[in-house]
C-alpha atoms as a PDB file:
ATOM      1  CA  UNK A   1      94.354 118.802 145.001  1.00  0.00           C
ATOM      2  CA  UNK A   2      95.270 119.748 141.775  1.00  0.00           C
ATOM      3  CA  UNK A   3      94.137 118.340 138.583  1.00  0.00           C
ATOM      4  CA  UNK A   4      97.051 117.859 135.681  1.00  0.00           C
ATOM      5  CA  UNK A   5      95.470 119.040 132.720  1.00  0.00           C
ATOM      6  CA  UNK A   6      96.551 118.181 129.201  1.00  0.00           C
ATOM      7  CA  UNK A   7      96.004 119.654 126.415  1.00  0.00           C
ATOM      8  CA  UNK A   8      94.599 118.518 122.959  1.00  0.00           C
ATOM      9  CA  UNK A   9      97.911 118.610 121.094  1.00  0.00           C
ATOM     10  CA  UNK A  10      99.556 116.500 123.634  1.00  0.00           C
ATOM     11  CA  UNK A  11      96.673 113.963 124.008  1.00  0.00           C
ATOM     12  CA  UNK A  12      96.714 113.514 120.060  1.00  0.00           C
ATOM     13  CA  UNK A  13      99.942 113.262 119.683  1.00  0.00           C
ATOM     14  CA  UNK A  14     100.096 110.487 122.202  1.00  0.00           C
ATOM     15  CA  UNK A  15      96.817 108.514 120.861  1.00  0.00           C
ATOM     16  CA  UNK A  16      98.546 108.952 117.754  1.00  0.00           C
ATOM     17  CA  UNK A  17     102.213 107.282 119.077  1.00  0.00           C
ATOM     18  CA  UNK A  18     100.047 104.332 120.771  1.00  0.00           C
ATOM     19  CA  UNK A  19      98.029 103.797 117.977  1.00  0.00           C
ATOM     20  CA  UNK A  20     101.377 103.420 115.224  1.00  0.00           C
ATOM     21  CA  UNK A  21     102.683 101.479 118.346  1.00  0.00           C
ATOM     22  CA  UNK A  22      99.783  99.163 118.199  1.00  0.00           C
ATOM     23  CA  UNK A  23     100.047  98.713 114.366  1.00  0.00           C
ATOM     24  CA  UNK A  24     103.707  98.274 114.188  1.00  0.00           C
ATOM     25  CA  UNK A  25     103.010  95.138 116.990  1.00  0.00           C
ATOM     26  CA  UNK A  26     100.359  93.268 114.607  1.00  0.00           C
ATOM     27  CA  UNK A  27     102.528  94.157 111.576  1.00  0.00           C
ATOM     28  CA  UNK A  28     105.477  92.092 113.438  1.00  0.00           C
ATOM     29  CA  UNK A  29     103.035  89.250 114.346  1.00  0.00           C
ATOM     30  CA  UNK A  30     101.526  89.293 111.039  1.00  0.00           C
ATOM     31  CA  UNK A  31     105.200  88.691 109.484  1.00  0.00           C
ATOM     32  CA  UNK A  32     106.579  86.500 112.051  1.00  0.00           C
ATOM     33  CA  UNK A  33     103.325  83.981 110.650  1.00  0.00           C
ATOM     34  CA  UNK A  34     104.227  84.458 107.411  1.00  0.00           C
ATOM     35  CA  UNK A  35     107.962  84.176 107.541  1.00  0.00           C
ATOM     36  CA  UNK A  36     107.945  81.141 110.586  1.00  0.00           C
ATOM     37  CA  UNK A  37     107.717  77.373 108.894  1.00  0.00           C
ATOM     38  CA  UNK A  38     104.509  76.235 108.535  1.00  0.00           C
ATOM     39  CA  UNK A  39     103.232  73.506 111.523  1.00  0.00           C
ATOM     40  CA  UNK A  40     100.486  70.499 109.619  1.00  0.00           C
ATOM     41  CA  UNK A  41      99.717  67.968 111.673  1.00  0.00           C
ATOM     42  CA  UNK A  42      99.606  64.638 109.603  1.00  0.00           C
ATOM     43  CA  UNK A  43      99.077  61.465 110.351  1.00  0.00           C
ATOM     44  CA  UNK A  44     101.445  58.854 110.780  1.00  0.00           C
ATOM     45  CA  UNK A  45     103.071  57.958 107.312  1.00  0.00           C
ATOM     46  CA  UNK A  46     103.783  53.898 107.949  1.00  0.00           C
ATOM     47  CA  UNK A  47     101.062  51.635 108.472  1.00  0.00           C
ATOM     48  CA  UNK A  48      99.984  48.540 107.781  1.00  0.00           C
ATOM     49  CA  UNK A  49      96.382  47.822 105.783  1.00  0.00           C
ATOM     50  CA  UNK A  50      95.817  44.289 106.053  1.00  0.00           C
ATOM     51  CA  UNK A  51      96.454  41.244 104.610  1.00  0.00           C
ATOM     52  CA  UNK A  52      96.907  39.695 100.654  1.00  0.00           C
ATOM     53  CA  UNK A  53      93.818  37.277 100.956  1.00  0.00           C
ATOM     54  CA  UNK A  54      91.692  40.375 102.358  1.00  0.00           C
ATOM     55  CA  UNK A  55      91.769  41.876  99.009  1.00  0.00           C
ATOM     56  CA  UNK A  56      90.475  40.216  96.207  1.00  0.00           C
ATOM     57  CA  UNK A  57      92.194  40.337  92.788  1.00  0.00           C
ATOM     58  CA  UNK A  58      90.780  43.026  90.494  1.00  0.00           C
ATOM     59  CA  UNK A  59      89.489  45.482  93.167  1.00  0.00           C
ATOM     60  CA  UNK A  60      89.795  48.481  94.792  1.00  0.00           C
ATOM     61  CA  UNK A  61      89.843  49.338  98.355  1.00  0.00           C
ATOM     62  CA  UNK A  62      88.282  52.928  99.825  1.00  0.00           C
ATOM     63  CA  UNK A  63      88.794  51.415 103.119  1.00  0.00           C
ATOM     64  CA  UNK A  64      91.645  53.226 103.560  1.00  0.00           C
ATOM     65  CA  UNK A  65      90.520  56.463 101.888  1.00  0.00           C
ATOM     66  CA  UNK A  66      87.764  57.508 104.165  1.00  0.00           C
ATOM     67  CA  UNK A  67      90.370  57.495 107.251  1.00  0.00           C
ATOM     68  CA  UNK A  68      93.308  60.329 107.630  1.00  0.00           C
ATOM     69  CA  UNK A  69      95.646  58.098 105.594  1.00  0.00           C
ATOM     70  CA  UNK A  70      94.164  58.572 102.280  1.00  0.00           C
ATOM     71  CA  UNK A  71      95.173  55.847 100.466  1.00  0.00           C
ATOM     72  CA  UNK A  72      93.653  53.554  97.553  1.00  0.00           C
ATOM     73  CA  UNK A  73      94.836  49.956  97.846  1.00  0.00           C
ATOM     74  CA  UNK A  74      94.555  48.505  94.006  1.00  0.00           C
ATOM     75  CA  UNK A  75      94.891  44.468  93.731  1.00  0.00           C
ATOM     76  CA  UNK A  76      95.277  43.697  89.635  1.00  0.00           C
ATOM     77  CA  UNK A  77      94.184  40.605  88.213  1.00  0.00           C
ATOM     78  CA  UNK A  78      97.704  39.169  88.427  1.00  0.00           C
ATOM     79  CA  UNK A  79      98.187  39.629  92.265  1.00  0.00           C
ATOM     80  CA  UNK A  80      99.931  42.733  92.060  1.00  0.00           C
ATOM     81  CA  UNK A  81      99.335  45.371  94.659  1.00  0.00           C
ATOM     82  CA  UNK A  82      99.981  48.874  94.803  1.00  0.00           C
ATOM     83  CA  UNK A  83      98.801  52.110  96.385  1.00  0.00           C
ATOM     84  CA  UNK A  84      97.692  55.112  95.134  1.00  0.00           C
ATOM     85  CA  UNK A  85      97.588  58.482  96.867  1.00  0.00           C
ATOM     86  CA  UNK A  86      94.154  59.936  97.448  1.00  0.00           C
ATOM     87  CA  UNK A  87      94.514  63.650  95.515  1.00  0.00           C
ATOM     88  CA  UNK A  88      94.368  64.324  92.128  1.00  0.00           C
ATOM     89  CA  UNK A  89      97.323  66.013  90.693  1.00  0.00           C
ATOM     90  CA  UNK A  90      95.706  69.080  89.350  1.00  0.00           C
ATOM     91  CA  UNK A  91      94.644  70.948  92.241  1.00  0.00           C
ATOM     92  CA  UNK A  92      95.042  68.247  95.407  1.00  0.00           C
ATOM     93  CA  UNK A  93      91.163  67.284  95.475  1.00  0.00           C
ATOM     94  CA  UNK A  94      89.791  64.027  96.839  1.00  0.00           C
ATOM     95  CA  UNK A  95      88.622  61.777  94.259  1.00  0.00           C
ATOM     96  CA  UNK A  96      86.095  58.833  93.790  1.00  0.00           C
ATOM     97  CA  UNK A  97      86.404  55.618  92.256  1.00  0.00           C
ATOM     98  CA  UNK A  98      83.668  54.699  89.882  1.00  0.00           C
ATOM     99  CA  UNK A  99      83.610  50.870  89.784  1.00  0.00           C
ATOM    100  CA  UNK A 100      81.136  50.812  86.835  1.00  0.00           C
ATOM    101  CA  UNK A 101      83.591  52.628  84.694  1.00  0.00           C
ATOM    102  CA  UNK A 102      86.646  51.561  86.342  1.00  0.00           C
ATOM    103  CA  UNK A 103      88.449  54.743  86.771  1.00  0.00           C
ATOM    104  CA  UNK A 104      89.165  57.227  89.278  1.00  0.00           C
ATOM    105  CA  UNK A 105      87.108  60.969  88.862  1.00  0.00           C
ATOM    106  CA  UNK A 106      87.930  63.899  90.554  1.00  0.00           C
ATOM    107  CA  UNK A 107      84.525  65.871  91.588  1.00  0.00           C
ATOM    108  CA  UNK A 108      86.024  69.563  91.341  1.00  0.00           C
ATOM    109  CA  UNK A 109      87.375  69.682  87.762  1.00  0.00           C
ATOM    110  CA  UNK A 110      86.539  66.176  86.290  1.00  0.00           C
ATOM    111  CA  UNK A 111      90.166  64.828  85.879  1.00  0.00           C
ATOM    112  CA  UNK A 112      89.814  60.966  85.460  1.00  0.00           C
ATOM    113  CA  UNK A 113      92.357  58.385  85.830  1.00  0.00           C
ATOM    114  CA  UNK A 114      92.132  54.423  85.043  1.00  0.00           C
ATOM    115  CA  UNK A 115      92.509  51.619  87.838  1.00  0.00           C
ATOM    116  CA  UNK A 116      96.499  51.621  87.856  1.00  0.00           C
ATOM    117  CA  UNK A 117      96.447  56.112  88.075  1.00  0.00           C
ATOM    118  CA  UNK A 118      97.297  56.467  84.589  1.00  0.00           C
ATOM    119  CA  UNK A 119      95.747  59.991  83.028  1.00  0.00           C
ATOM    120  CA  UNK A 120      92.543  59.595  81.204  1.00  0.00           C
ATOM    121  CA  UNK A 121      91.340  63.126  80.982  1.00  0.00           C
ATOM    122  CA  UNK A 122      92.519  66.743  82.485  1.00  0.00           C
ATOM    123  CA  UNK A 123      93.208  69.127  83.653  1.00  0.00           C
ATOM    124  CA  UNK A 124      95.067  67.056  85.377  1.00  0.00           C
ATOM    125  CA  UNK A 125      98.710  67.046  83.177  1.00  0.00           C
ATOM    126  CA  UNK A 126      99.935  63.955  85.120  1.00  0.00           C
ATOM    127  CA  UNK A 127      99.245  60.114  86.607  1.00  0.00           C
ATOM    128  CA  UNK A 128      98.575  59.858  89.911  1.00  0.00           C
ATOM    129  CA  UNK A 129     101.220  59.154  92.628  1.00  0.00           C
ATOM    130  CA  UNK A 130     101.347  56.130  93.749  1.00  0.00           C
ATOM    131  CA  UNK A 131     102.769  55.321  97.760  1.00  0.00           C
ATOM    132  CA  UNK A 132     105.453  52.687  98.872  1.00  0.00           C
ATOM    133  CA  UNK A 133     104.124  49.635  99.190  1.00  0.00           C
ATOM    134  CA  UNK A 134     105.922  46.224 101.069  1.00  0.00           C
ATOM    135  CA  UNK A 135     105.057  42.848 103.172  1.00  0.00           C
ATOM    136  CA  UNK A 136     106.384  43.349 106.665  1.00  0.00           C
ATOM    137  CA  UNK A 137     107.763  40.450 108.968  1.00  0.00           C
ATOM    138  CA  UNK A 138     103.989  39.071 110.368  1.00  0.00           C
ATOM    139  CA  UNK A 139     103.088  39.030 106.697  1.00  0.00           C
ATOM    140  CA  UNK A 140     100.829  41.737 106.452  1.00  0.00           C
ATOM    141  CA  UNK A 141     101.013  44.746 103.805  1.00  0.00           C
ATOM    142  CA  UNK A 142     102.705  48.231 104.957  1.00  0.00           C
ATOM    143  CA  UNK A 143     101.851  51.138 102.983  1.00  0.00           C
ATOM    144  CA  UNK A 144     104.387  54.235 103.385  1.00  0.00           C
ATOM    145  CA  UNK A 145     102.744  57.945 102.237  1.00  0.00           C
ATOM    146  CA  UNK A 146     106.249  59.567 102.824  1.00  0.00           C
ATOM    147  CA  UNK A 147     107.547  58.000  99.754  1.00  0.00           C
ATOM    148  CA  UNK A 148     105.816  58.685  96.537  1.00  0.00           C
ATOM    149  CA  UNK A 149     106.587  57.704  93.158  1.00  0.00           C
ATOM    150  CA  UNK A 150     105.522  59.240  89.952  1.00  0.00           C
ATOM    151  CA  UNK A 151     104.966  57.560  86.656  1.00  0.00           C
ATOM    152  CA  UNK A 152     105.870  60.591  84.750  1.00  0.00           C
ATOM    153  CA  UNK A 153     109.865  60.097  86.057  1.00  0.00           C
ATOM    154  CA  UNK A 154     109.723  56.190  85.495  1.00  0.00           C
ATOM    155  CA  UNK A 155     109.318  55.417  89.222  1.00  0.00           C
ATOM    156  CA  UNK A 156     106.690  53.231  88.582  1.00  0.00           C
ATOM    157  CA  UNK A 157     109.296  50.374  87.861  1.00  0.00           C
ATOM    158  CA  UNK A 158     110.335  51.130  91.488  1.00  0.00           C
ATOM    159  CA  UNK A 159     110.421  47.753  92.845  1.00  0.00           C
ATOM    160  CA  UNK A 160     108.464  49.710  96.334  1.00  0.00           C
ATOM    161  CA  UNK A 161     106.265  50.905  94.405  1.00  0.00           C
ATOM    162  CA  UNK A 162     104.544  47.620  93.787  1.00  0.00           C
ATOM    163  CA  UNK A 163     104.070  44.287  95.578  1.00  0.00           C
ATOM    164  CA  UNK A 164     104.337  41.067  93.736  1.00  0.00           C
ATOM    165  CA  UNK A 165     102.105  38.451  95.630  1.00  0.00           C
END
């Protein structure tokens, strides 16, 4: 039998080609991430959050927050309902209701917005968005996070935006 030897040069030059080989391939799989869309998985965007009478006027519901929907359901003293979308508007962080102060904080840079999502204090440089908001046929309220509307562009006066009771 005879053994094939091969010499130093050759093996180099070979551990060499694999090796650029091998970086090209996660160079190409690193771009291919960066230049394919980008896959979230969200929840669904419709649902419904209950009825008028389970909300009492003047308050504000977390019930909604603290599932994937993240949604604030607001009754005013008049009746009117509307939802606001759980992120502040300066860097997308969850915020808390303070019911003693009657405002919205956000815990990573101390935004603060009143009961309806008007600015109070930055960084934030805008209200907060609120959702689409509707009675459906049974009578119960459906909330709709794929349709925002911003105060800062007047579509507050949206008549989805709000629900007259």
């Amino acid at each position: 039998m005879r053994e094939d030897k091969i010499s130093r040069r050759s093996f180099l030059g070979r551990a060499l080609r694999w090796t650029g080989l091998g970086f090209l391939a996660s160079l190409a799989g690193c771009l291919w991430r960066y230049l394919s869309p980008r896959r979230i998985s969200e929840p669904i965007s419709a649902f419904n959050v209950g009825f008028p009478d389970e909300y009492k006027p003047g308050s504000v519901s977390d019930r909604w927050v603290k599932s994937p929907y993240k949604v604030w359901i607001i009754r005013r003293e008049d009746g009117t309902f509307y939802a606001l979308y759980d992120e502040c508007t300066h860097l997308s962080c969850a915020l808390r209701w303070e019911p003693k102060e009657k405002r919205f904080k956000c815990p990573c840079h101390r935004s603060q917005f009143d009961m309806e999502g008007h600015l109070l204090k930055g960084p934030a440089s805008r209200a907060l968005d609120r959702v689409a908001i509707k009675l459906d046929i049974t009578g119960e309220i459906r909330v709709d996070t794929s349709r925002r509307f911003r105060f800062e562009r007047g579509e507050w006066e949206d008549p989805d935006s709000f629900l007259k009771i």
